[in-house]
Protein backbone atom coordinates (compact mmCIF):
# COMPACT_ATOMS: atom_id res chain seq x y z
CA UNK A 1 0.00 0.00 0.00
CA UNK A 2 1.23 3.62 -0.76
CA UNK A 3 1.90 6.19 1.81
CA UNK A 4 -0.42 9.10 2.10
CA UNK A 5 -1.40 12.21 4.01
CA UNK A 6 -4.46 14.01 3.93
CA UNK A 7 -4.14 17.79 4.38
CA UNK A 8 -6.34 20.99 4.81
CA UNK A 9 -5.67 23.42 1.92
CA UNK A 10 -7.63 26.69 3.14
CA UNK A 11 -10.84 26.47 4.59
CA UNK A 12 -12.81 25.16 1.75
CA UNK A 13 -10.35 22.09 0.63
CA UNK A 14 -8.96 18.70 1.57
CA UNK A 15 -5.79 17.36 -0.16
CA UNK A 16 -4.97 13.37 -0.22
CA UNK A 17 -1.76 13.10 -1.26
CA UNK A 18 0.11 9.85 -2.45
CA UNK A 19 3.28 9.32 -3.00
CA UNK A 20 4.31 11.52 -6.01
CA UNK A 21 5.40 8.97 -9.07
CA UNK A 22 3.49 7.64 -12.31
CA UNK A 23 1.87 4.88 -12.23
CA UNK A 24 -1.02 3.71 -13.45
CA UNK A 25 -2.11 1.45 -10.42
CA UNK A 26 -1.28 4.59 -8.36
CA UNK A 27 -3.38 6.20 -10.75
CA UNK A 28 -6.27 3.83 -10.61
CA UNK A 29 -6.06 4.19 -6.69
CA UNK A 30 -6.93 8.03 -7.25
CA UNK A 31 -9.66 7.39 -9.37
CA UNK A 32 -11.53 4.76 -6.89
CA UNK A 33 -10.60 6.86 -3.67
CA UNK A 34 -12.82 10.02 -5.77
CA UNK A 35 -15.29 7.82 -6.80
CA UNK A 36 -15.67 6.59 -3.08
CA UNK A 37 -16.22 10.34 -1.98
CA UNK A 38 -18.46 11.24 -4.87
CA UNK A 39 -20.83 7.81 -4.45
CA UNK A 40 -20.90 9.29 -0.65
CA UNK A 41 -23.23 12.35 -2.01
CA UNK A 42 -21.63 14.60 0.80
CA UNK A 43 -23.81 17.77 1.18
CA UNK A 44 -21.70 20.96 -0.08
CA UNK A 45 -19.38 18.93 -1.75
CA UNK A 46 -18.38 20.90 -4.98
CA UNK A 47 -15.81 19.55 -6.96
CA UNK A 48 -13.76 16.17 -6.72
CA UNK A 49 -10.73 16.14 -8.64
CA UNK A 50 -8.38 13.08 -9.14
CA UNK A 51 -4.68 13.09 -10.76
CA UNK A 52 -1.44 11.12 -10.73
CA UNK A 53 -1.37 10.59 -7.24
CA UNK A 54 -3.46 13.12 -5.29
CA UNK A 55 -7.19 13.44 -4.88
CA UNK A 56 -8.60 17.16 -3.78
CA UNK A 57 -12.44 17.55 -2.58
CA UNK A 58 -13.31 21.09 -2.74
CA UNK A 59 -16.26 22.11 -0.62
CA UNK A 60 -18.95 24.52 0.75
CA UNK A 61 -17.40 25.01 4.61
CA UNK A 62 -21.06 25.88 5.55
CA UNK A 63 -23.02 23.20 4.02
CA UNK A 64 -20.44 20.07 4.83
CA UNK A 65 -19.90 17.92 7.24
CA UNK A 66 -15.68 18.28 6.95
CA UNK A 67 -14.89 15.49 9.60
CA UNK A 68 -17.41 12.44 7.60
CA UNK A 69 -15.20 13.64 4.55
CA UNK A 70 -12.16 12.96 5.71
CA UNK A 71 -13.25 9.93 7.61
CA UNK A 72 -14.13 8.71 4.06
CA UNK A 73 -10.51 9.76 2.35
CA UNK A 74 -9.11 8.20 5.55
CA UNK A 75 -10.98 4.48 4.73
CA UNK A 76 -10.61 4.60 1.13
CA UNK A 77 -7.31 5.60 1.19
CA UNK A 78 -6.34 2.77 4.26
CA UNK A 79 -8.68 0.08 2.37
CA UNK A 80 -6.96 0.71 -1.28
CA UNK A 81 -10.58 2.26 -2.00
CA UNK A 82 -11.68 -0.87 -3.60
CA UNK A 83 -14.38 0.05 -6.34
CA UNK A 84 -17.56 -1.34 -8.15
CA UNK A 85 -16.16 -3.08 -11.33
CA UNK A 86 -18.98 -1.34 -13.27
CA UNK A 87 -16.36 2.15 -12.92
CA UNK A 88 -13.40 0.64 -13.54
CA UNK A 89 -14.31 -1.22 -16.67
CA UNK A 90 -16.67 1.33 -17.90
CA UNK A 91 -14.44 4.36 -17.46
CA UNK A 92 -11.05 3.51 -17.43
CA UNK A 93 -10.67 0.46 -19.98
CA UNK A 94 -12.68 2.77 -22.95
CA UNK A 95 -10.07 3.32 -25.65
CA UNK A 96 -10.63 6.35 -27.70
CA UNK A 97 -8.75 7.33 -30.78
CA UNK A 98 -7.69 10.56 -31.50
CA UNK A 99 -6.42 12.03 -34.48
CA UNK A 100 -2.97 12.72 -34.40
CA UNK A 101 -0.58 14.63 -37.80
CA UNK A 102 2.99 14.58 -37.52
CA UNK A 103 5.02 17.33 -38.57
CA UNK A 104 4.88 20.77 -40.56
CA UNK A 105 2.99 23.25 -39.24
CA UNK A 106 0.99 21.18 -36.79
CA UNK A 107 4.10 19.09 -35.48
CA UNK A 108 7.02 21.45 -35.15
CA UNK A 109 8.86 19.38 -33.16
CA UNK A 110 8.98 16.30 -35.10
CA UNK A 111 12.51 16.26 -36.60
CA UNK A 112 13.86 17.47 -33.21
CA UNK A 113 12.10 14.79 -31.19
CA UNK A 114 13.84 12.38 -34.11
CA UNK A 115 17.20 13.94 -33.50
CA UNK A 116 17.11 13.48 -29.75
CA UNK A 117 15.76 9.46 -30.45
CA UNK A 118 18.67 9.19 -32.94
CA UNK A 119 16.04 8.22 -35.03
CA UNK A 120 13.58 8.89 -38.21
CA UNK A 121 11.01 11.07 -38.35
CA UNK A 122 8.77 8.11 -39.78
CA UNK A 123 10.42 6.00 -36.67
CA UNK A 124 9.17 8.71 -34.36
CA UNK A 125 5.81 8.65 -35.89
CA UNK A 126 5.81 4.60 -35.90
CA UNK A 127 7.32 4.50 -31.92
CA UNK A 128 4.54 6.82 -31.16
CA UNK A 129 1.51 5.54 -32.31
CA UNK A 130 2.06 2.12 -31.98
CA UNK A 131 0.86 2.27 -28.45
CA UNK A 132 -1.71 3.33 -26.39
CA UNK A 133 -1.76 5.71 -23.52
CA UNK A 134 -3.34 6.48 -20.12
CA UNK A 135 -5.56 9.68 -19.66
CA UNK A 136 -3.66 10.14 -16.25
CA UNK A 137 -6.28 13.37 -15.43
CA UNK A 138 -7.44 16.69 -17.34
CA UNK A 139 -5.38 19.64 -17.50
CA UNK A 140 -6.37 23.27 -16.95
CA UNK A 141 -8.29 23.85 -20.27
CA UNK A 142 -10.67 21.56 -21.51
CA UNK A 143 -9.95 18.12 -23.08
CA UNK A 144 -6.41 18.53 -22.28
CA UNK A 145 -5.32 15.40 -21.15
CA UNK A 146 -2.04 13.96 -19.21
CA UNK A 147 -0.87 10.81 -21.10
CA UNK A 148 1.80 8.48 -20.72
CA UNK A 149 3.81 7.02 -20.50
CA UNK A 150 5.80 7.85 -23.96
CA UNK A 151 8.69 5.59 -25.64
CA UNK A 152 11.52 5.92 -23.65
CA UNK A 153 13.76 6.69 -26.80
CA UNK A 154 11.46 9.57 -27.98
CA UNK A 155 10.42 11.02 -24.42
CA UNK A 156 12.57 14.20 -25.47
CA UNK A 157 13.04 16.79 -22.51
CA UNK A 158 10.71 19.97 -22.42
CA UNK A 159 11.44 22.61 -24.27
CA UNK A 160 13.93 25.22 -22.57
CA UNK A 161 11.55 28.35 -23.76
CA UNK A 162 7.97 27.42 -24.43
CA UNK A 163 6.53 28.05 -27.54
CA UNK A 164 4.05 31.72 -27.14
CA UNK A 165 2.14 29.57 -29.46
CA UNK A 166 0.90 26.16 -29.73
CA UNK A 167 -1.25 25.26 -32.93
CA UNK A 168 -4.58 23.61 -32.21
CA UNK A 169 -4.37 19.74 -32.06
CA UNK A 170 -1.21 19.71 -31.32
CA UNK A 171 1.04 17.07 -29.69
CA UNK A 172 2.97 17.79 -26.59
């Protein structure tokens, strides 16, 4: 079992942090520990957000019952937060395929991602797609997703000055 801690962010949030790595077990953890809280219907609960390896209930302070939340992060996080198969095969074994050009203006980084891999362009393109990846969680604007985990020999470092601008569909 991981080790956790569960901590007060503010007055209106409670933060259960995992140990901080990638993994999708880890991962899966998160996603049964927030379905636990959000099956619990809590009144004032707002928002239940899971990621790599931390899961953050924001709430109402005046319409929740703060201590029966964190006795629930407390026993789902201590149990391993066991959930109903229906979630786990319904949510987190759909595959979805997404459209994906490589190169020119809409993949600028394509013959320096094949430099750094020592490799092709079309071996970049091949090492790529020929996998699938986790949705890990969604990122601050909408249907921006956290993947992984890339090809070893084309995870290329970030950039040392981000781009001002990113074309639309773009891989990151």
């Amino acid at each position: 079992m991981p080790g956790w801690n569960l901590s007060r962010v503010g007055d209106s949030a409670l933060v259960l942090a995992f140990d901080q790595r990638i993994d999708p077990s880890l991962n899966q953890l998160m996603i049964c520990v927030a379905d636990a809280v959000r099956w619990s219907e809590h009144p004032g609960v707002l928002d239940v957000v899971e990621s790599y390896c931390t899961v953050t209930v924001h709430f109402d302070p005046l319409k929740t019952d703060v201590e029966r939340v964190v006795t629930d992060l407390e026993v789902a996080a201590s149990r391993g937060a066991v959930a109903d198969d229906h979630r786990v095969e319904g949510i987190t074994d759909r595959v979805l395929t997404v459209p994906v050009c490589y190169g020119g203006s809409r993949g600028p980084d394509l013959d320096e991602v094949a430099r750094f891999g020592a490799c092709t362009p079309s071996r970049v393109v091949a090492l790529h797609a020929g996998r699938d990846y986790r949705v890990y969680m969604l990122g601050f604007l909408p249907g921006f997703a956290y993947m992984g985990s890339v090809d070893r020999r084309i995870a290329a470092p970030r950039r040392e000055t981000p781009r001002p601008c990113v074309p639309a569909g773009s891989v990151g």
